[in-house]
C-alpha atoms as a PDB file:
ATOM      1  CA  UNK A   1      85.912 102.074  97.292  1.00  0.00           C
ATOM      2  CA  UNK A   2      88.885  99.262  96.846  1.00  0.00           C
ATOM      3  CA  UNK A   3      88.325  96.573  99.082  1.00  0.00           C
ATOM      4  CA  UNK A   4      89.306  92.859  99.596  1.00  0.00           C
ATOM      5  CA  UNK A   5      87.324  90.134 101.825  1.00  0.00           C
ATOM      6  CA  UNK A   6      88.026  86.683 102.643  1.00  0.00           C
ATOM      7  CA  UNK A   7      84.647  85.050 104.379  1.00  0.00           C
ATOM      8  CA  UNK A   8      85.721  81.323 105.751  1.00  0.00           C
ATOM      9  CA  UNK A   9      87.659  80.618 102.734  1.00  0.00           C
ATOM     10  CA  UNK A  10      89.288  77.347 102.685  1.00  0.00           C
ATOM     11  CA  UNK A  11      91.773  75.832  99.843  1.00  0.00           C
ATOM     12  CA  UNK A  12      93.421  72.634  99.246  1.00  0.00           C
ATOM     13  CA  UNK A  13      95.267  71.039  96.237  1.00  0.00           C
ATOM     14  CA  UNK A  14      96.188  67.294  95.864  1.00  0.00           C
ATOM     15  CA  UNK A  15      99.602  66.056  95.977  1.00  0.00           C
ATOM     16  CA  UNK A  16      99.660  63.244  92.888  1.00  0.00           C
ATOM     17  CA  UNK A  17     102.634  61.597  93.489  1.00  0.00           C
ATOM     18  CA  UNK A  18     102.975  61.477  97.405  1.00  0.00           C
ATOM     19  CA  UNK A  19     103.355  57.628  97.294  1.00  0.00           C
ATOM     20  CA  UNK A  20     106.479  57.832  95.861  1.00  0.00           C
ATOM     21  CA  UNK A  21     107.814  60.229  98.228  1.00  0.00           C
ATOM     22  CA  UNK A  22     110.463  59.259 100.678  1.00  0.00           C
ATOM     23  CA  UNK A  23     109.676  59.119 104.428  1.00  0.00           C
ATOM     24  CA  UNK A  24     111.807  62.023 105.020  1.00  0.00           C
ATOM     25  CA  UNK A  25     109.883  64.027 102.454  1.00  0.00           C
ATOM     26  CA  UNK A  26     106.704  63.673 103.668  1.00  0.00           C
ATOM     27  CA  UNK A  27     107.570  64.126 107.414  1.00  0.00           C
ATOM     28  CA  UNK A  28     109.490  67.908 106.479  1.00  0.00           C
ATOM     29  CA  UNK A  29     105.813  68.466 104.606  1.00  0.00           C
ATOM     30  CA  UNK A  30     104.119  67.883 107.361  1.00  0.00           C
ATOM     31  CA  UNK A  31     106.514  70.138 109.599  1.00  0.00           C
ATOM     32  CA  UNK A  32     106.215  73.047 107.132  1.00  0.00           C
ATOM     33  CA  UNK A  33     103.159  72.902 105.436  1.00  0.00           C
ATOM     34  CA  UNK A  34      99.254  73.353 105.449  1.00  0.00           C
ATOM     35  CA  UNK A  35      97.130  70.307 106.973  1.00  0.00           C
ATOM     36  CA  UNK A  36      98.334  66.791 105.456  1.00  0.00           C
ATOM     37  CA  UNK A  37      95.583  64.554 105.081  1.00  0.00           C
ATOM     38  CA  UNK A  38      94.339  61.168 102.975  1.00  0.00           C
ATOM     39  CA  UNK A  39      91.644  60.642 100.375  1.00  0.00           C
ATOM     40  CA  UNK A  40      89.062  57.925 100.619  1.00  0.00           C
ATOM     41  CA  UNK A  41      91.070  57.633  96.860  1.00  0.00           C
ATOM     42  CA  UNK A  42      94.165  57.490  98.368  1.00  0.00           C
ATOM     43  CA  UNK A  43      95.069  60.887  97.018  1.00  0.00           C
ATOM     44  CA  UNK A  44      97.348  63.155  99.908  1.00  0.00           C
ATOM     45  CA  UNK A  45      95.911  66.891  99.974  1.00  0.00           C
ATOM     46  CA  UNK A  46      97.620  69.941 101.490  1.00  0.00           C
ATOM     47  CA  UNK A  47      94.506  72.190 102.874  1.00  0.00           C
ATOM     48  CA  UNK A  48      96.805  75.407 101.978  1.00  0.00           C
ATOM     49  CA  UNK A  49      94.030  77.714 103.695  1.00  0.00           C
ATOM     50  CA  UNK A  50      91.705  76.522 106.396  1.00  0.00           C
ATOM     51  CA  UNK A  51      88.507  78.896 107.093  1.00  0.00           C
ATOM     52  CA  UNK A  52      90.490  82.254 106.654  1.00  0.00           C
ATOM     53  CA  UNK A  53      88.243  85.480 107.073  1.00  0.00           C
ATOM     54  CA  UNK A  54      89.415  89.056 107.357  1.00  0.00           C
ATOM     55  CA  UNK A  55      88.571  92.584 105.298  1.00  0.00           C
ATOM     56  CA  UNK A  56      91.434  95.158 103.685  1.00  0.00           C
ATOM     57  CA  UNK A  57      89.449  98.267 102.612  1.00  0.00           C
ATOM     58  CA  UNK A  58      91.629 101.570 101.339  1.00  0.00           C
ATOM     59  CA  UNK A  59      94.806 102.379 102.996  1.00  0.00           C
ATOM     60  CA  UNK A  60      95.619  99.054 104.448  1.00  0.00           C
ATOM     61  CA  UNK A  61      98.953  97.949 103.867  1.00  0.00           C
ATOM     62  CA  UNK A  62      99.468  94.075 105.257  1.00  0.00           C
ATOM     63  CA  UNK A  63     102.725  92.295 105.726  1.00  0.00           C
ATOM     64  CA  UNK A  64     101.937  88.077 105.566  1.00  0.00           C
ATOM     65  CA  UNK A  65     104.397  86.040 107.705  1.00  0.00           C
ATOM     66  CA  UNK A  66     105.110  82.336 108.604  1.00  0.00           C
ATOM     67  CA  UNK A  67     107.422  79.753 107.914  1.00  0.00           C
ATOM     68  CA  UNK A  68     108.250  78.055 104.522  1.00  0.00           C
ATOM     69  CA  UNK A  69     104.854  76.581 102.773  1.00  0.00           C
ATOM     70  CA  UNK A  70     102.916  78.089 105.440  1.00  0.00           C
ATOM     71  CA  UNK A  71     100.481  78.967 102.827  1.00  0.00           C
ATOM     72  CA  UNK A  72     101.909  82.870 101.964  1.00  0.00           C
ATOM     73  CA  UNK A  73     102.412  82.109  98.250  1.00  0.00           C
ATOM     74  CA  UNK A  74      98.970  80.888  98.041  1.00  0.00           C
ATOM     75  CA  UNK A  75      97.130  83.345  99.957  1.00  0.00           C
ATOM     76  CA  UNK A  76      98.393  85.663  97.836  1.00  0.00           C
ATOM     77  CA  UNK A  77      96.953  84.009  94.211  1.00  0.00           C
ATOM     78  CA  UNK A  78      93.789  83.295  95.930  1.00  0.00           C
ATOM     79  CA  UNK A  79      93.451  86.770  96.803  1.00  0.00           C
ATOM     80  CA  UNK A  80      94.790  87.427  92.961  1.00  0.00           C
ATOM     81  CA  UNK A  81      92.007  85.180  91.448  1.00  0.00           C
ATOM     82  CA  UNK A  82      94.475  82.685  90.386  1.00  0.00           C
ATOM     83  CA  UNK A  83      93.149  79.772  93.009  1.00  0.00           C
ATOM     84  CA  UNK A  84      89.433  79.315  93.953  1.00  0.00           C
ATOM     85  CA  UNK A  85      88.499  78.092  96.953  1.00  0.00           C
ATOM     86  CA  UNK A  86      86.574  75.165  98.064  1.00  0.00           C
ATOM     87  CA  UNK A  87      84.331  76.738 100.495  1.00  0.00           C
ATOM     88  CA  UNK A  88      83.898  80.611 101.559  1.00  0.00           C
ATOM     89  CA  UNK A  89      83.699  83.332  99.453  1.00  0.00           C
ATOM     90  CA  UNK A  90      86.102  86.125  97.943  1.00  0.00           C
ATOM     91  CA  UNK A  91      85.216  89.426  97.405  1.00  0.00           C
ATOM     92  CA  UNK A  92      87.160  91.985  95.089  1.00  0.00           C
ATOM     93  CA  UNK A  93      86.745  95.638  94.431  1.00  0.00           C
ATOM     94  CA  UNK A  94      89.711  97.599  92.497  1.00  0.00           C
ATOM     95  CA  UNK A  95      92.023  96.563  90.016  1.00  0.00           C
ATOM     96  CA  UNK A  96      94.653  93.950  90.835  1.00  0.00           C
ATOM     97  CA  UNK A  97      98.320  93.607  89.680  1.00  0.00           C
ATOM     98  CA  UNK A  98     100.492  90.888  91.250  1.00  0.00           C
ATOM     99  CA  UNK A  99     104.063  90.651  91.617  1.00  0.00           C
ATOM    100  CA  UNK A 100     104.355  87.187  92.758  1.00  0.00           C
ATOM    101  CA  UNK A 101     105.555  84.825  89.846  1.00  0.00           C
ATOM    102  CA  UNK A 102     106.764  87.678  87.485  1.00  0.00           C
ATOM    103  CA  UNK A 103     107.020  86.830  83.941  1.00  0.00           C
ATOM    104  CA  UNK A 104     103.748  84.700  83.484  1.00  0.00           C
ATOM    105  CA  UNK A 105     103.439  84.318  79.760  1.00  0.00           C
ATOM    106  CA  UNK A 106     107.016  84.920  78.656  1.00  0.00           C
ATOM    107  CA  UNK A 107     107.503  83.300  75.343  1.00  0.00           C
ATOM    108  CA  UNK A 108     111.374  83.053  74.638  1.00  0.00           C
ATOM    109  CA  UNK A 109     110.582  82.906  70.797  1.00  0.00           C
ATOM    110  CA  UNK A 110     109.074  86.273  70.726  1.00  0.00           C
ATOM    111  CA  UNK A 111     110.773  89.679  70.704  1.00  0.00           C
ATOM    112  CA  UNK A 112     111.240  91.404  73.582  1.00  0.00           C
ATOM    113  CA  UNK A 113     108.305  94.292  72.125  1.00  0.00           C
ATOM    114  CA  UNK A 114     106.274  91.241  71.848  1.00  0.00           C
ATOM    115  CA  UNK A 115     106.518  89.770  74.394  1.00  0.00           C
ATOM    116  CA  UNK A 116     105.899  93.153  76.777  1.00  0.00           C
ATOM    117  CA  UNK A 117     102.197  93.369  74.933  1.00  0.00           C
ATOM    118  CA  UNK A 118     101.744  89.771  75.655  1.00  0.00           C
ATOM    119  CA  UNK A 119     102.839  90.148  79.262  1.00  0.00           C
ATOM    120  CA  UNK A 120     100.945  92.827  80.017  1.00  0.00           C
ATOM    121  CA  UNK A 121      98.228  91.646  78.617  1.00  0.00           C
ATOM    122  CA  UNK A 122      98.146  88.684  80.946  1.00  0.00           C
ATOM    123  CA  UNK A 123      98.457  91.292  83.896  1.00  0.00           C
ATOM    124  CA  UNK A 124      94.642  93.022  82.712  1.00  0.00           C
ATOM    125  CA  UNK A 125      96.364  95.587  80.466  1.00  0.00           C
ATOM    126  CA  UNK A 126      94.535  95.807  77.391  1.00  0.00           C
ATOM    127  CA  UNK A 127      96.655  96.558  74.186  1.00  0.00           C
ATOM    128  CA  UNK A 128      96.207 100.186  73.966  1.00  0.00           C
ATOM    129  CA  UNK A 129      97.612 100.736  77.735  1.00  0.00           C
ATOM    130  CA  UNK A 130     100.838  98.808  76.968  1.00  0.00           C
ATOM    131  CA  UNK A 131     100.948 100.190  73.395  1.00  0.00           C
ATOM    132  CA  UNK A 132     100.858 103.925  75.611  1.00  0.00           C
ATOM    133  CA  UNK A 133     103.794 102.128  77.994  1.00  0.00           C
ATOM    134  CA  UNK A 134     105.790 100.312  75.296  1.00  0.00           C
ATOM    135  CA  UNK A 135     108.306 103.157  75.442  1.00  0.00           C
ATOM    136  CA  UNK A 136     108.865 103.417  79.170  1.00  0.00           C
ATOM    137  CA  UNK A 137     109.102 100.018  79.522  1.00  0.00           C
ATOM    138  CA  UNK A 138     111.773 100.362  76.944  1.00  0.00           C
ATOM    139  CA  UNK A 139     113.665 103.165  79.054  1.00  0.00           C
ATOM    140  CA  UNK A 140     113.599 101.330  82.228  1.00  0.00           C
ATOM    141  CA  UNK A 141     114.879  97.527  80.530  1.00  0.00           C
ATOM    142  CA  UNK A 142     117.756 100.023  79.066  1.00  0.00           C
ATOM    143  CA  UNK A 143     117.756  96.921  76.697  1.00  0.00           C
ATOM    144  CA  UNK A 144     117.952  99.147  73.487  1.00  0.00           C
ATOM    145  CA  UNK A 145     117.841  97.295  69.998  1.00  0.00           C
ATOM    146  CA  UNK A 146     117.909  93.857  72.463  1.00  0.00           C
ATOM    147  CA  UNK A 147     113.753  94.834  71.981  1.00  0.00           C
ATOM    148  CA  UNK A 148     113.710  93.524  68.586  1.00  0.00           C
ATOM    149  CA  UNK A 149     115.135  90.125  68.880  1.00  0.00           C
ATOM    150  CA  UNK A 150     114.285  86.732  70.494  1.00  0.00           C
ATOM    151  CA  UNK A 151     113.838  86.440  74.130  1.00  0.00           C
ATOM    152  CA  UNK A 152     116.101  83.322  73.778  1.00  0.00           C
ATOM    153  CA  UNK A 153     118.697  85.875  72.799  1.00  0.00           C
ATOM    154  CA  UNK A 154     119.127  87.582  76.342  1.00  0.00           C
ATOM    155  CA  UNK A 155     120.969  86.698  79.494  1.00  0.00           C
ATOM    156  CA  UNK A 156     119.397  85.666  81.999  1.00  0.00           C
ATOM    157  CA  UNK A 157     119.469  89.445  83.901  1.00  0.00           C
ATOM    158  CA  UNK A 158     118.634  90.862  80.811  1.00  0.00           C
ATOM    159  CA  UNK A 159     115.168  88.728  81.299  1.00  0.00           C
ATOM    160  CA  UNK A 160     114.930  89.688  84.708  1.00  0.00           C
ATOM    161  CA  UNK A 161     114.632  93.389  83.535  1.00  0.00           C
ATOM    162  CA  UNK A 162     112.348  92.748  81.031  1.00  0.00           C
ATOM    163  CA  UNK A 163     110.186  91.007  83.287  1.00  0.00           C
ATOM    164  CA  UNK A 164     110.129  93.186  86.001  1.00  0.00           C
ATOM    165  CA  UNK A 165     109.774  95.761  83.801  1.00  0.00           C
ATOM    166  CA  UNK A 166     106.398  94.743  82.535  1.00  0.00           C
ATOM    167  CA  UNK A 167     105.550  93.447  85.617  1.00  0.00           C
ATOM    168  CA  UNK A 168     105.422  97.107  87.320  1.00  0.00           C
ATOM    169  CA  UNK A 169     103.724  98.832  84.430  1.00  0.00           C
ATOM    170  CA  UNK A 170     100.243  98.493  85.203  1.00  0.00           C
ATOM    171  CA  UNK A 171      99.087 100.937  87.782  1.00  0.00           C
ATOM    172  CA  UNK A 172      97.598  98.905  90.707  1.00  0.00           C
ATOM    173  CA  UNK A 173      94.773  99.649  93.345  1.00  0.00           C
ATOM    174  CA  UNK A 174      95.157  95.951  94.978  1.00  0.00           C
ATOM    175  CA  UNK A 175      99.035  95.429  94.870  1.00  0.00           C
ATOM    176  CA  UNK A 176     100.163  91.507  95.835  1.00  0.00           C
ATOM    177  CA  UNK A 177     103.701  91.604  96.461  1.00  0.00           C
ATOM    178  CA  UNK A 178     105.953  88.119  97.058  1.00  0.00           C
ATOM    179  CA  UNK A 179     109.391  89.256  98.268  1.00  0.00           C
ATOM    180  CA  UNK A 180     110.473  90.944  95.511  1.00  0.00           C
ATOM    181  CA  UNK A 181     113.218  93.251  96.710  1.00  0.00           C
ATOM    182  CA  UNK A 182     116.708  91.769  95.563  1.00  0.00           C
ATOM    183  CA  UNK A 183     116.850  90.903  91.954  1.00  0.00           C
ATOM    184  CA  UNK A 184     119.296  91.558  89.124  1.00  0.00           C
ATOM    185  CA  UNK A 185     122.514  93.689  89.906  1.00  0.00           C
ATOM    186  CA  UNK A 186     122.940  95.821  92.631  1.00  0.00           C
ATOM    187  CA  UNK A 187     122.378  98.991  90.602  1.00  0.00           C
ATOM    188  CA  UNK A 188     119.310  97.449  88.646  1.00  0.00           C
ATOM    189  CA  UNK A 189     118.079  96.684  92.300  1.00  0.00           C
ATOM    190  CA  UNK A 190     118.380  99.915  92.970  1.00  0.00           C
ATOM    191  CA  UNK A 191     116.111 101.722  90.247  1.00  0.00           C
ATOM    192  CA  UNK A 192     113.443  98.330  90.868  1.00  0.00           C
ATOM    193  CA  UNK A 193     113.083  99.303  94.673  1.00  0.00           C
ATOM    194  CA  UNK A 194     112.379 102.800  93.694  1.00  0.00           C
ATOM    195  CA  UNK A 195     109.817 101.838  91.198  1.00  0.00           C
ATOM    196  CA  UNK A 196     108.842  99.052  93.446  1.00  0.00           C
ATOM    197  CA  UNK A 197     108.221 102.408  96.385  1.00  0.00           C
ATOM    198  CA  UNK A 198     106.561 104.032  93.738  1.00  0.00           C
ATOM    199  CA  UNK A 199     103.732 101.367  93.252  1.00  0.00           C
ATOM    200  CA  UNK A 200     103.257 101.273  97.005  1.00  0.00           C
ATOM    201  CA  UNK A 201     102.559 104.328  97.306  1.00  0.00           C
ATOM    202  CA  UNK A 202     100.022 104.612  94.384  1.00  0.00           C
ATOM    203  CA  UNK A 203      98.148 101.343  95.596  1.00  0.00           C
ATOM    204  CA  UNK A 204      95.111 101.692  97.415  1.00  0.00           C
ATOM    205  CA  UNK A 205      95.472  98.049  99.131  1.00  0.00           C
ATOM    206  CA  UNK A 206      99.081  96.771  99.872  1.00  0.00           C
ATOM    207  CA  UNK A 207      99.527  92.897 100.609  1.00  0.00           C
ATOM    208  CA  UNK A 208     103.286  91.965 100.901  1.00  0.00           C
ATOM    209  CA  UNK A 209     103.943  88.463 101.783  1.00  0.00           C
ATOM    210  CA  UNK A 210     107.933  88.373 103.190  1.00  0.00           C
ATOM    211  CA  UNK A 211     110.145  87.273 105.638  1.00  0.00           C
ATOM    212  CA  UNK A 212     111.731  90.834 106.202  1.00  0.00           C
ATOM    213  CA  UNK A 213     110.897  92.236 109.514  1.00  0.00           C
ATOM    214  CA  UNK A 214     112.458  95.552 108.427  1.00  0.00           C
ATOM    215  CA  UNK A 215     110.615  95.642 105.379  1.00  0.00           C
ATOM    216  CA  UNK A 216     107.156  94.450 106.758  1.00  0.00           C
ATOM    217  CA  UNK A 217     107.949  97.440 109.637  1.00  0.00           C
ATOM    218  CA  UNK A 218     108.664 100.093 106.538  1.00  0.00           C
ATOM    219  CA  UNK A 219     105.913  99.582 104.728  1.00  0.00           C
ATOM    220  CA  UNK A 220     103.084  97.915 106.293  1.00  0.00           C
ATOM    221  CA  UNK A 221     100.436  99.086 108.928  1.00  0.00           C
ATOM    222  CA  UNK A 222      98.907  95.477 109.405  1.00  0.00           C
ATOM    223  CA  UNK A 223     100.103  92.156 110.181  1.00  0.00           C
ATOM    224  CA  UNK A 224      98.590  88.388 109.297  1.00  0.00           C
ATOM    225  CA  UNK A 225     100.395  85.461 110.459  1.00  0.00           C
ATOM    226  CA  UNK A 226     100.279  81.986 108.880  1.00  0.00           C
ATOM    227  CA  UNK A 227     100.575  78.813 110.248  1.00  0.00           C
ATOM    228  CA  UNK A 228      99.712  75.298 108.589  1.00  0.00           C
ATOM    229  CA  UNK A 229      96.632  77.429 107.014  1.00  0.00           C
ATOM    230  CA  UNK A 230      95.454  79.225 109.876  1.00  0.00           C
ATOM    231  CA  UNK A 231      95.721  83.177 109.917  1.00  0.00           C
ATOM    232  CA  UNK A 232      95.619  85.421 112.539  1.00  0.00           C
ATOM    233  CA  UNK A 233      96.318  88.752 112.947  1.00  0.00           C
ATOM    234  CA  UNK A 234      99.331  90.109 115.280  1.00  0.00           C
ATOM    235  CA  UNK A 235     100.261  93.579 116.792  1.00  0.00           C
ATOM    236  CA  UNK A 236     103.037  95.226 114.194  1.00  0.00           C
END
C-alpha cells in the first residue's frame, strides 16, 4: 500500500548572507516566510517547516496553499527526499517522481538522447526503463534530428520540451506537483496538460502545491494550508 507520513517534522536552512541584506529585505522575509530567527553564531535561519504531522495513504489527492515562501516548495522536496529534517520522522511507501524543479541534471553539452538517460536517471529510472522510453520521449519533444546535437543548440522552448518530456516519463505512485500547468506555447501546453491528466490519474498519491483555486478544486480531494511553517488542514 502507497503511503506518505510526516510525524512532527520540522526543517530549517540558514540564510549566509543575511547581514548584508537591506532592511527592506529582511522585513518582506519576515512577512512572507517561515519563522526568522538568530544563531548564538550569528547565523539567520528560516524554520521552513515547524512540527508538521499528517498521513496520505492511496487515493488522496492534496492541493498545498499559502502565500509566497510559505514553505510549499519545500514541503514538497522534503516529502521528495530531497531535504531532511531536523527533528520528526518521514515515512515513504511507493515510488516517487517529482515535478517541481524539472530538468535536474540537464547538461547543455550533451545531446538531447543523452541527456534524456541522464535525466531520467536522476528521477529513479534505471537505464533499461528510459532505454524502453527513449522513443516516446522522442515523439512527444517532436524535436526530430534536434536529439542528436548539443543541448546548447536548442531554444529555450525547445528545452522546455525536452525537459518536461523526461520529466513525465517515469510512471509515478507518489506524484509531487509545483504548478506546472502553463509552459511552452499554447499548443505544447496543450498536449503537457493532457499528459500532465494522465499522470494524475495513474498516481496512487497526488500532492499539488499551487495557487489555482480552480485547479486545486479539479483535481484534489484534500486541502493543507501553509503559513510561516505551520500546516493545517481546511475544508475543500
Amino acid at each position: 500500500m502507497t503511503s506518505l507520513i510526516f510525524e512532527n517534522v520540522s526543517l530549517q536552512y540558514p540564510i549566509y548572507n543575511a547581514q548584508s541584506m537591506s532592511l527592506r529585505s529582511k522585513i518582506v522575509q519576515l512577512g512572507t516566510g517561515g519563522k526568522v530567527s538568530k544563531r548564538a553564531s550569528g547565523v539567520i535561519t528560516v524554520q521552513a517547516l515547524d512540527d508538521v504531522s499528517f498521513e496520505l495513504k492511496d487515493g488522496d489527492a492534496v492541493g498545498i496553499t499559502g502565500h509566497n515562501g510559505a514553505g510549499k516548495t519545500t514541503l514538497l522536496r522534503a516529502m521528495a527526499g530531497i531535504y531532511n529534517p531536523i527533528s520528526g520522522n518521514i515515512c515513504r511507501s511507493g515510488r516517487v517522481t517529482t515535478i517541481i524543479e524539472i530538468g535536474a541534471g540537464l547538461d547543455d553539452e550533451l545531446s538531447g538522447y543523452e541527456n534524456i538517460y541522464r535525466m531520467g536517471m536522476l528521477l529513479g529510472a534505471n537505464y533499461s526503463e528510459m532505454d524502453s522510453r527513449i522513443e516516446s520521449i522522442g515523439e512527444f519533444t517532436e524535436l526530430g534530428a534536434f536529439l542528436e546535437l548539443p543541448v546548447h543548440t536548442y531554444s529555450s522552448g525547445m528545452k522546455m520540451r525536452l525537459m518536461f518530456a523526461v520529466s513525465t516519463s517515469v510512471k509515478p505512485e507518489i506524484l509531487l506537483i509545483d504548478e506546472m500547468f502553463g509552459t511552452g506555447d499554447v499548443a505544447f501546453q496543450l498536449r503537457a496538460q493532457k499528459r500532465m491528466e494522465e499522470m494524475i490519474s495513474e498516481a496512487k498519491i497526488f500532492v499539488f502545491a499551487s495557487h489555482s483555486e480552480e485547479l486545486i478544486k479539479r483535481f484534489c480531494n484534500r486541502r493543507f494550508v501553509l503559513s510561516h511553517g505551520k500546516l493545517v488542514e481546511a475544508i475543500l
